[in-house]
N, C-alpha and C. Protein backbone atom coordinates (compact mmCIF):
# COMPACT_ATOMS: atom_id res chain seq x y z
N UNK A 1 195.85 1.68 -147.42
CA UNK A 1 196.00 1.85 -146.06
C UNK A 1 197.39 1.44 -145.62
N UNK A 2 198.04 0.81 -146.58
CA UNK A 2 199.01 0.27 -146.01
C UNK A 2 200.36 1.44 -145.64
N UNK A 3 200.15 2.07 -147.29
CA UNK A 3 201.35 2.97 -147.18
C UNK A 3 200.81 4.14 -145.99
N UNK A 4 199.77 4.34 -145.16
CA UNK A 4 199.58 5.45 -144.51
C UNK A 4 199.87 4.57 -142.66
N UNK A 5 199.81 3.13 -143.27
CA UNK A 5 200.22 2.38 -141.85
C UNK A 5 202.00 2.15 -141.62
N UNK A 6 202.31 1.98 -143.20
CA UNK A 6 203.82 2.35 -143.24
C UNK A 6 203.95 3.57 -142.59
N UNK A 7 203.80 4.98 -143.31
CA UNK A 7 204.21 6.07 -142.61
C UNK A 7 204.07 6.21 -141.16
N UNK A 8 203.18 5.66 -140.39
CA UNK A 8 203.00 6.16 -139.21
C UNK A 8 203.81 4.91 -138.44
N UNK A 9 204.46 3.55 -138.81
CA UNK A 9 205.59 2.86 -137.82
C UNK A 9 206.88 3.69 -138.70
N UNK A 10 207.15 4.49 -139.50
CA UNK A 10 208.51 4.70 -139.55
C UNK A 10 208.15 6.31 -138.82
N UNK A 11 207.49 7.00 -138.67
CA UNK A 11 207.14 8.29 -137.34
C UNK A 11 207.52 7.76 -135.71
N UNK A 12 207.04 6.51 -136.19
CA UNK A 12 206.91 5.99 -134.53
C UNK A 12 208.25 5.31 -134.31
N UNK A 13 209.32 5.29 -134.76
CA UNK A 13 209.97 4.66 -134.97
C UNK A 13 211.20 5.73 -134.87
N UNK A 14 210.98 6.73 -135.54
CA UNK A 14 211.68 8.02 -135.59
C UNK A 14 211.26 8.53 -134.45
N UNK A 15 210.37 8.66 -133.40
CA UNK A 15 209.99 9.04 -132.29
C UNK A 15 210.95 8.07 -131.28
N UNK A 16 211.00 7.08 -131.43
CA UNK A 16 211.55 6.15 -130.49
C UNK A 16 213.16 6.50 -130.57
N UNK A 17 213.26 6.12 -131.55
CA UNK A 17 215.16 6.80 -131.75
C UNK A 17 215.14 8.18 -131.28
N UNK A 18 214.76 9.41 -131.47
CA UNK A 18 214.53 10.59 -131.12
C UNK A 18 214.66 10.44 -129.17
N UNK A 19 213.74 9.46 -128.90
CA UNK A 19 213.12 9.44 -127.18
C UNK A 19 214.68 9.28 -126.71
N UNK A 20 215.26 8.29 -127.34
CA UNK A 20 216.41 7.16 -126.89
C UNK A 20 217.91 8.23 -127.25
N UNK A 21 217.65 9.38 -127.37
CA UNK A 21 219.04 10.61 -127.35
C UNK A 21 219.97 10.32 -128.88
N UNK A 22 218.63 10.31 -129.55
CA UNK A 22 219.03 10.73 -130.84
C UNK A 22 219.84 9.09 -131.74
N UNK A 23 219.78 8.30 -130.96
CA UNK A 23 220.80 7.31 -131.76
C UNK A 23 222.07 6.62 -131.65
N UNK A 24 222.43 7.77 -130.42
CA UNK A 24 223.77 7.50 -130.17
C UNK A 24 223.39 6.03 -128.80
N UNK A 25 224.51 5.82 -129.03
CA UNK A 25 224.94 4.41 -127.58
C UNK A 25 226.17 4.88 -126.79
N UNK A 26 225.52 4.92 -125.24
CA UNK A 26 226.38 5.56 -124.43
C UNK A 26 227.28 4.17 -123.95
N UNK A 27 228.53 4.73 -123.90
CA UNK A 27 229.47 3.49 -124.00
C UNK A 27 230.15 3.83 -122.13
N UNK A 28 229.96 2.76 -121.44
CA UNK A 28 230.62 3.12 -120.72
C UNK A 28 232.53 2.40 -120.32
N UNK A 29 233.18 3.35 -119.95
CA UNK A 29 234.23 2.88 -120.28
C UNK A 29 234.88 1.66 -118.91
N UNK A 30 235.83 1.08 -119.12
CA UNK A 30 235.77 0.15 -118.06
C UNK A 30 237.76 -0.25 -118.08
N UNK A 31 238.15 -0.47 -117.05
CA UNK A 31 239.41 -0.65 -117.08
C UNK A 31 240.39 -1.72 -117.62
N UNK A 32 241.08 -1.57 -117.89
CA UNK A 32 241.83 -2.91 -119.21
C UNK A 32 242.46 -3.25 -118.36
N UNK A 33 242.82 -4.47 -117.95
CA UNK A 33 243.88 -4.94 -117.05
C UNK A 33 245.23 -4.42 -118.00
N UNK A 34 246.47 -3.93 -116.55
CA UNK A 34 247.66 -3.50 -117.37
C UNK A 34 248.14 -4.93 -118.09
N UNK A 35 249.37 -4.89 -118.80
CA UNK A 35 250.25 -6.03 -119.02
C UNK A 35 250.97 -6.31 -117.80
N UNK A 36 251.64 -4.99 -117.22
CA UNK A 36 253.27 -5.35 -116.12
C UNK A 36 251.94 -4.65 -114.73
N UNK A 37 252.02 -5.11 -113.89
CA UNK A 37 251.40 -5.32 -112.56
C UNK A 37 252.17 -4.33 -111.79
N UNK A 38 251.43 -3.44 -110.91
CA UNK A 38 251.99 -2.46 -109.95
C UNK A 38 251.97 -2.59 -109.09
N UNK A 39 252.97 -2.45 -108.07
CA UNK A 39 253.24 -2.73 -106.73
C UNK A 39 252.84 -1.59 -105.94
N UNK A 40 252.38 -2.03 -104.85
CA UNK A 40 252.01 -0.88 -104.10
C UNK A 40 253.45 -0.68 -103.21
N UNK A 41 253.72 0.85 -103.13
CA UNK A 41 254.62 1.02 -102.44
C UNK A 41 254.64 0.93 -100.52
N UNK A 42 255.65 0.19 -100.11
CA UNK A 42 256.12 -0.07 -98.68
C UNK A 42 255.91 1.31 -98.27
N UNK A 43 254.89 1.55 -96.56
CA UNK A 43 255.27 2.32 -95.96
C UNK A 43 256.42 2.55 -95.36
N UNK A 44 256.61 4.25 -95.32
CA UNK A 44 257.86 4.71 -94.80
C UNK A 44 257.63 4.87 -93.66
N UNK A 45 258.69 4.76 -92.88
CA UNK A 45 258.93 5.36 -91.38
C UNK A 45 258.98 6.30 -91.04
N UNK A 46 258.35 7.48 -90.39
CA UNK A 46 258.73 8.51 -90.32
C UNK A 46 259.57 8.92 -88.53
N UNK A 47 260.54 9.52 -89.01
CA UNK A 47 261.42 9.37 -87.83
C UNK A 47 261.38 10.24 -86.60
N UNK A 48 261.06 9.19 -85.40
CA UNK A 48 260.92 10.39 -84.14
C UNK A 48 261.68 11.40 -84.02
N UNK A 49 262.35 12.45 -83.52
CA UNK A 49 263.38 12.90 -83.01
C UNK A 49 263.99 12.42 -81.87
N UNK A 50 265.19 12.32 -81.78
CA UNK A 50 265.29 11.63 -80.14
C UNK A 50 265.60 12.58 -79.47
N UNK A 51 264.89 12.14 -78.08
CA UNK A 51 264.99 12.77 -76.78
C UNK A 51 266.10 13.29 -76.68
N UNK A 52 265.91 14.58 -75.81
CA UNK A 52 266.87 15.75 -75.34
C UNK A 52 267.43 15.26 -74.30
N UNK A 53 268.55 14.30 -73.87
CA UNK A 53 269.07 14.48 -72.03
C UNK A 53 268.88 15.38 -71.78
N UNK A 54 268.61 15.50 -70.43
CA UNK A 54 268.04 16.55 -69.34
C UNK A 54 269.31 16.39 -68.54
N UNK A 55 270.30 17.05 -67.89
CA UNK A 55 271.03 17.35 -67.43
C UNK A 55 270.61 18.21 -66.16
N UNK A 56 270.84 17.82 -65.30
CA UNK A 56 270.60 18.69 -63.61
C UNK A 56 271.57 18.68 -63.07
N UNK A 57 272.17 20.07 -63.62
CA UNK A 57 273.67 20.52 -62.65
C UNK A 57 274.16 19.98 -61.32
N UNK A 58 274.80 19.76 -61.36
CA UNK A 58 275.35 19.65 -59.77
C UNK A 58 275.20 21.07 -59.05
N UNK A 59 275.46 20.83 -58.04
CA UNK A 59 274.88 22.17 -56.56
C UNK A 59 277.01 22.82 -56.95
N UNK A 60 276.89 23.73 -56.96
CA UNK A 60 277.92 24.67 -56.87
C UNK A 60 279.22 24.49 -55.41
N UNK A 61 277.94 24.29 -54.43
CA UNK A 61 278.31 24.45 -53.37
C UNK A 61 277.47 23.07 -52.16
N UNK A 62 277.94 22.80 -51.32
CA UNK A 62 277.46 22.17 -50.35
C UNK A 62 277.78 22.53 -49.05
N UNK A 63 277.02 22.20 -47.90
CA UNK A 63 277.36 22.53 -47.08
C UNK A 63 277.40 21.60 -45.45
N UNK A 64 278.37 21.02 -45.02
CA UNK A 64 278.30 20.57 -43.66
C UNK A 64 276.91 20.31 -42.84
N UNK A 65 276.48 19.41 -42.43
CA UNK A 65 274.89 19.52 -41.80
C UNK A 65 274.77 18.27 -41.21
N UNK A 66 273.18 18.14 -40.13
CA UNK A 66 273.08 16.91 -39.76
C UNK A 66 274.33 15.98 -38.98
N UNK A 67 275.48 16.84 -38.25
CA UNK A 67 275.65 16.28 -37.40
C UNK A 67 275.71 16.88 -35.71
N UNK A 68 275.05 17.55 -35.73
CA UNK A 68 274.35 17.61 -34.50
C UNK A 68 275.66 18.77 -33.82
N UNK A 69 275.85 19.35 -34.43
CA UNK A 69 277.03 20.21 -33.85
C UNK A 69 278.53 19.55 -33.87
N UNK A 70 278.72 18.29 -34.64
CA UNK A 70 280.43 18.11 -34.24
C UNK A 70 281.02 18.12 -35.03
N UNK A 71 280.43 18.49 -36.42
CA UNK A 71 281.09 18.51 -38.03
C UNK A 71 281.39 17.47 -38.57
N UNK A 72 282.77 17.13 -39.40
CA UNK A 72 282.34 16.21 -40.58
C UNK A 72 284.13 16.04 -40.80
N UNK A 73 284.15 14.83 -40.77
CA UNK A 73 285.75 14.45 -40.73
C UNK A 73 285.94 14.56 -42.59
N UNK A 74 287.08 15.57 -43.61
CA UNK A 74 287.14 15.24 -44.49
C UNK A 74 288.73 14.27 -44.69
N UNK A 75 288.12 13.18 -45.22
CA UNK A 75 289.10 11.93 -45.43
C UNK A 75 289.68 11.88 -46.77
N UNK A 76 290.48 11.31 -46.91
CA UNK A 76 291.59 10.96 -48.06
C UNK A 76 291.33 10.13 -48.71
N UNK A 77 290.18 9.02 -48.45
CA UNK A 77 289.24 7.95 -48.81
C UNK A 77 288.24 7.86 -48.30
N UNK A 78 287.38 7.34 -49.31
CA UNK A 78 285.98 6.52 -48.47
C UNK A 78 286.00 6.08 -47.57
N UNK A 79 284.93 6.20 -46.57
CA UNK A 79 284.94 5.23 -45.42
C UNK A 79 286.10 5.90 -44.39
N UNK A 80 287.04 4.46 -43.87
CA UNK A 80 288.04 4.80 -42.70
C UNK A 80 289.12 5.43 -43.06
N UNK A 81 289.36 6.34 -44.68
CA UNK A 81 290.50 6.99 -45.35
C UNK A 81 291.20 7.88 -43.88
N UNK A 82 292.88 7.94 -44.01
CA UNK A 82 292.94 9.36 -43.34
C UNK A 82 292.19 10.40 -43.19
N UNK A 83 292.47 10.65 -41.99
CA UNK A 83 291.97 12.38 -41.75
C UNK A 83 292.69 12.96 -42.53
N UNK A 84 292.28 14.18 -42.84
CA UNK A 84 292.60 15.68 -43.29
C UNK A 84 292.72 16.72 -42.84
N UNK A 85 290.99 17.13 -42.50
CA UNK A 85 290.79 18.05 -41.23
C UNK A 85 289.39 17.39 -41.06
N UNK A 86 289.08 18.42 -39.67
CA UNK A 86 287.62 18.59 -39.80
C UNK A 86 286.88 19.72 -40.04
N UNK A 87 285.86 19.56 -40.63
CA UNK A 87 284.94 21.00 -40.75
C UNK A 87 283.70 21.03 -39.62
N UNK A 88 283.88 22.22 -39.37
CA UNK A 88 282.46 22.40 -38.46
C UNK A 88 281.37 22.57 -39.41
N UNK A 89 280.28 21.97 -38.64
CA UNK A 89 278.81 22.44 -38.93
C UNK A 89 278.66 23.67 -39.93
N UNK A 90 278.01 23.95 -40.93
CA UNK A 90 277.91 24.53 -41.96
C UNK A 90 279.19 24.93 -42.94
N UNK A 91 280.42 24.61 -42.87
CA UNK A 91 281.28 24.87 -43.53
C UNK A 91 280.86 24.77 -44.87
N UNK A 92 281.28 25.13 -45.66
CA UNK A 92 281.04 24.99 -47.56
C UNK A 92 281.59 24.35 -47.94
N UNK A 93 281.89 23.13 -48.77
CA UNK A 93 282.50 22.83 -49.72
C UNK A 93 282.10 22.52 -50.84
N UNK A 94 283.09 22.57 -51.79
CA UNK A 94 282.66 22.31 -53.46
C UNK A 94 282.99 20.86 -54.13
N UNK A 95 282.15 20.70 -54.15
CA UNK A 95 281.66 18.74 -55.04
C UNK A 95 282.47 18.53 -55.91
N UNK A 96 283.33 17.49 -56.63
CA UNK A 96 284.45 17.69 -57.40
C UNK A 96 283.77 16.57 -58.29
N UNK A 97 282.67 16.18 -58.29
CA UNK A 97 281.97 15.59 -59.61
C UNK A 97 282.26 13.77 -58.88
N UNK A 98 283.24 13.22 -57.90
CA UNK A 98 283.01 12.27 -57.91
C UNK A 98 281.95 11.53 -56.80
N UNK A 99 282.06 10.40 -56.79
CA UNK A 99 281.13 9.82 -55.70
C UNK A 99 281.61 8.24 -55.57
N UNK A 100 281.10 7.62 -54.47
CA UNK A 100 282.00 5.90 -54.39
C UNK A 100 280.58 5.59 -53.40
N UNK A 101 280.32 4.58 -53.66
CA UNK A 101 279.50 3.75 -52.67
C UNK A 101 280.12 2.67 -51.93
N UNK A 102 280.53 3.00 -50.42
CA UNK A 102 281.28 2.06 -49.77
C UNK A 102 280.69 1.27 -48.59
N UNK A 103 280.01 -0.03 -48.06
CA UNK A 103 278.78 -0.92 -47.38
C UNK A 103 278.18 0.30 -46.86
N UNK A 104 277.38 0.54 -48.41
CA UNK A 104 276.14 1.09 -48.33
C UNK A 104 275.88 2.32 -47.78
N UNK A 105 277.10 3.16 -47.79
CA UNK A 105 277.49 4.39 -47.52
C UNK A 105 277.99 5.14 -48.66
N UNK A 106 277.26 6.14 -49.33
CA UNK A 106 277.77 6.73 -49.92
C UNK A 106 278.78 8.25 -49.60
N UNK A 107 279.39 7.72 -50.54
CA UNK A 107 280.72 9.30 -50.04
C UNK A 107 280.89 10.30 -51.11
N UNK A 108 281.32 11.42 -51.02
CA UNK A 108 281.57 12.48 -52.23
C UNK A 108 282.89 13.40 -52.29
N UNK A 109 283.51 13.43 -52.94
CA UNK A 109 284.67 13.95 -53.29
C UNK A 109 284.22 15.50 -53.29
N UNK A 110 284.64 16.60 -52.32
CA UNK A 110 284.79 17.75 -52.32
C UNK A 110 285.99 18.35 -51.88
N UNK A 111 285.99 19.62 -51.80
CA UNK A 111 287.17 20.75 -51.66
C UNK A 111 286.79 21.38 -51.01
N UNK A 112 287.45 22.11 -49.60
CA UNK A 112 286.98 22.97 -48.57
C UNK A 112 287.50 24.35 -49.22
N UNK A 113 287.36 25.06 -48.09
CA UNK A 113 287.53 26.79 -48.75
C UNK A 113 288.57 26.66 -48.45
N UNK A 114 289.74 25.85 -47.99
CA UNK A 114 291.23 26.24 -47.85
C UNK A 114 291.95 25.42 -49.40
N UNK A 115 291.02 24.64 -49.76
CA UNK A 115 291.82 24.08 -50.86
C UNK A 115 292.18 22.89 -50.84
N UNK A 116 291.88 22.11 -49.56
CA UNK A 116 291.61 20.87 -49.61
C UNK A 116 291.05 19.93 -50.20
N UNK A 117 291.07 18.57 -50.62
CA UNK A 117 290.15 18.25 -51.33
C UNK A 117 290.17 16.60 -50.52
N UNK A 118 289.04 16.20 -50.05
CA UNK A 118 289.04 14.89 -49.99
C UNK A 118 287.49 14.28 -49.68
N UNK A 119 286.94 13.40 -48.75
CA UNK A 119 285.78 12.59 -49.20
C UNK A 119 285.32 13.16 -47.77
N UNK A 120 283.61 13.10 -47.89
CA UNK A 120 282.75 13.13 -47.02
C UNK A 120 281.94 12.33 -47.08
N UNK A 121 280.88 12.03 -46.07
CA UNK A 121 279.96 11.28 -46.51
C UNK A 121 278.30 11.81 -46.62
N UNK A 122 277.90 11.45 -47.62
CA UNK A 122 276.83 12.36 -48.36
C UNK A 122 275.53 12.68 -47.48
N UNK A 123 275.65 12.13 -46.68
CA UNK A 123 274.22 12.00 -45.61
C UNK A 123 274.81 13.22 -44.89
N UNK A 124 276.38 14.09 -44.97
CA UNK A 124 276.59 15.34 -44.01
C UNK A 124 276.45 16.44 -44.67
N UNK A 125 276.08 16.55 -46.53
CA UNK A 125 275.66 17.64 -46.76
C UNK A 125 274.59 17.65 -47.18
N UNK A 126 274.35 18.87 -47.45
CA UNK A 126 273.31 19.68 -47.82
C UNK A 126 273.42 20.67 -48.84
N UNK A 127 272.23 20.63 -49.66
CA UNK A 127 272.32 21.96 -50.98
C UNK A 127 272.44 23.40 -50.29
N UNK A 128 271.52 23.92 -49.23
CA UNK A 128 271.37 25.30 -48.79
C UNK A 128 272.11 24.83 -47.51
N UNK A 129 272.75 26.59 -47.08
CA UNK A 129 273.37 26.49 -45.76
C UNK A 129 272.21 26.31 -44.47
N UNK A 130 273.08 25.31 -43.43
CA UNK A 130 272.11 25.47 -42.79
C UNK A 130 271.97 26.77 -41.53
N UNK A 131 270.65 26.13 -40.88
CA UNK A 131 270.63 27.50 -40.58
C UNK A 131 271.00 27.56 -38.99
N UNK A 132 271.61 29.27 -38.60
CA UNK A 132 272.38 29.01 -37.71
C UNK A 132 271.24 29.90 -36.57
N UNK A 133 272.03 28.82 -35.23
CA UNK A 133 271.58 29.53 -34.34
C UNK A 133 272.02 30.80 -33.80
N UNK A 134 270.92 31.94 -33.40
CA UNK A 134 271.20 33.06 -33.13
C UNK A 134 271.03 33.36 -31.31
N UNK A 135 272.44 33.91 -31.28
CA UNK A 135 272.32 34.24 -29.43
C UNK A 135 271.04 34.74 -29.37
N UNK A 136 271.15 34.47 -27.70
CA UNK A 136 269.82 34.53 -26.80
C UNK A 136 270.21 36.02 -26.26
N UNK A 137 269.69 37.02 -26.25
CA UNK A 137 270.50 38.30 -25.39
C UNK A 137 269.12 38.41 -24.23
């Protein structure tokens, strides 16, 4: 009986190895620490673009206004500068890019249509001409 109790633990035995994927040993693999250590790399910056200046032309033209019909003394300076001339009420002149703030009065460097050039004060113009009165018939 023995050798037929032998045969049937080396069946059962061969069944078990068979169950268990034949024999083999599944190895799982696992990470080796390196020798030299890796740095994680520094974030980069990534670079805004910079802003566009916005530039808002100056007015071409200006025009005489806001004084009630008696025009606009153009001076040789800010403030109490010589006269020059005067312009009436809506006259045009052209802005020559400067400006002066004198007690709290600002003034602007323009040129009349004769070719003049001297200071007004900014509270007498205006961007659009103003508008004129039309006879009564």
């Amino acid at each position: 009986m023995w050798p037929l109790a032998r045969l049937g633990a080396v069946v059962l035995l061969a069944l078990l190895v068979a169950a268990c994927g034949g024999g083999e040993i599944a190895v799982t693999p696992r990470a080796i620490p390196s020798a030299t250590p890796t740095e994680e790399p520094l974030p980069t910056r990534t670079p805004r673009p910079q802003p566009t200046a916005s530039h808002t032309p100056a007015p071409i033209a200006l025009y005489v206004a806001n004084t009630q019909g008696q025009g606009a003394v153009l001076r040789g300076a800010p403030g109490t500068g010589e006269r020059i001339a005067g312009l009436p009420e809506g006259s045009r002149v052209a802005p020559q890019g400067e400006e002066q703030v004198l007690d709290g009065r600002r003034w602007l460097r323009v040129q009349d249509a004769t070719g003049r050039a001297g200071w007004i004060a900014a509270e007498l113009l205006v961007a659009t001409p103003p508008a004129t009165a039309t006879p009564r018939r």
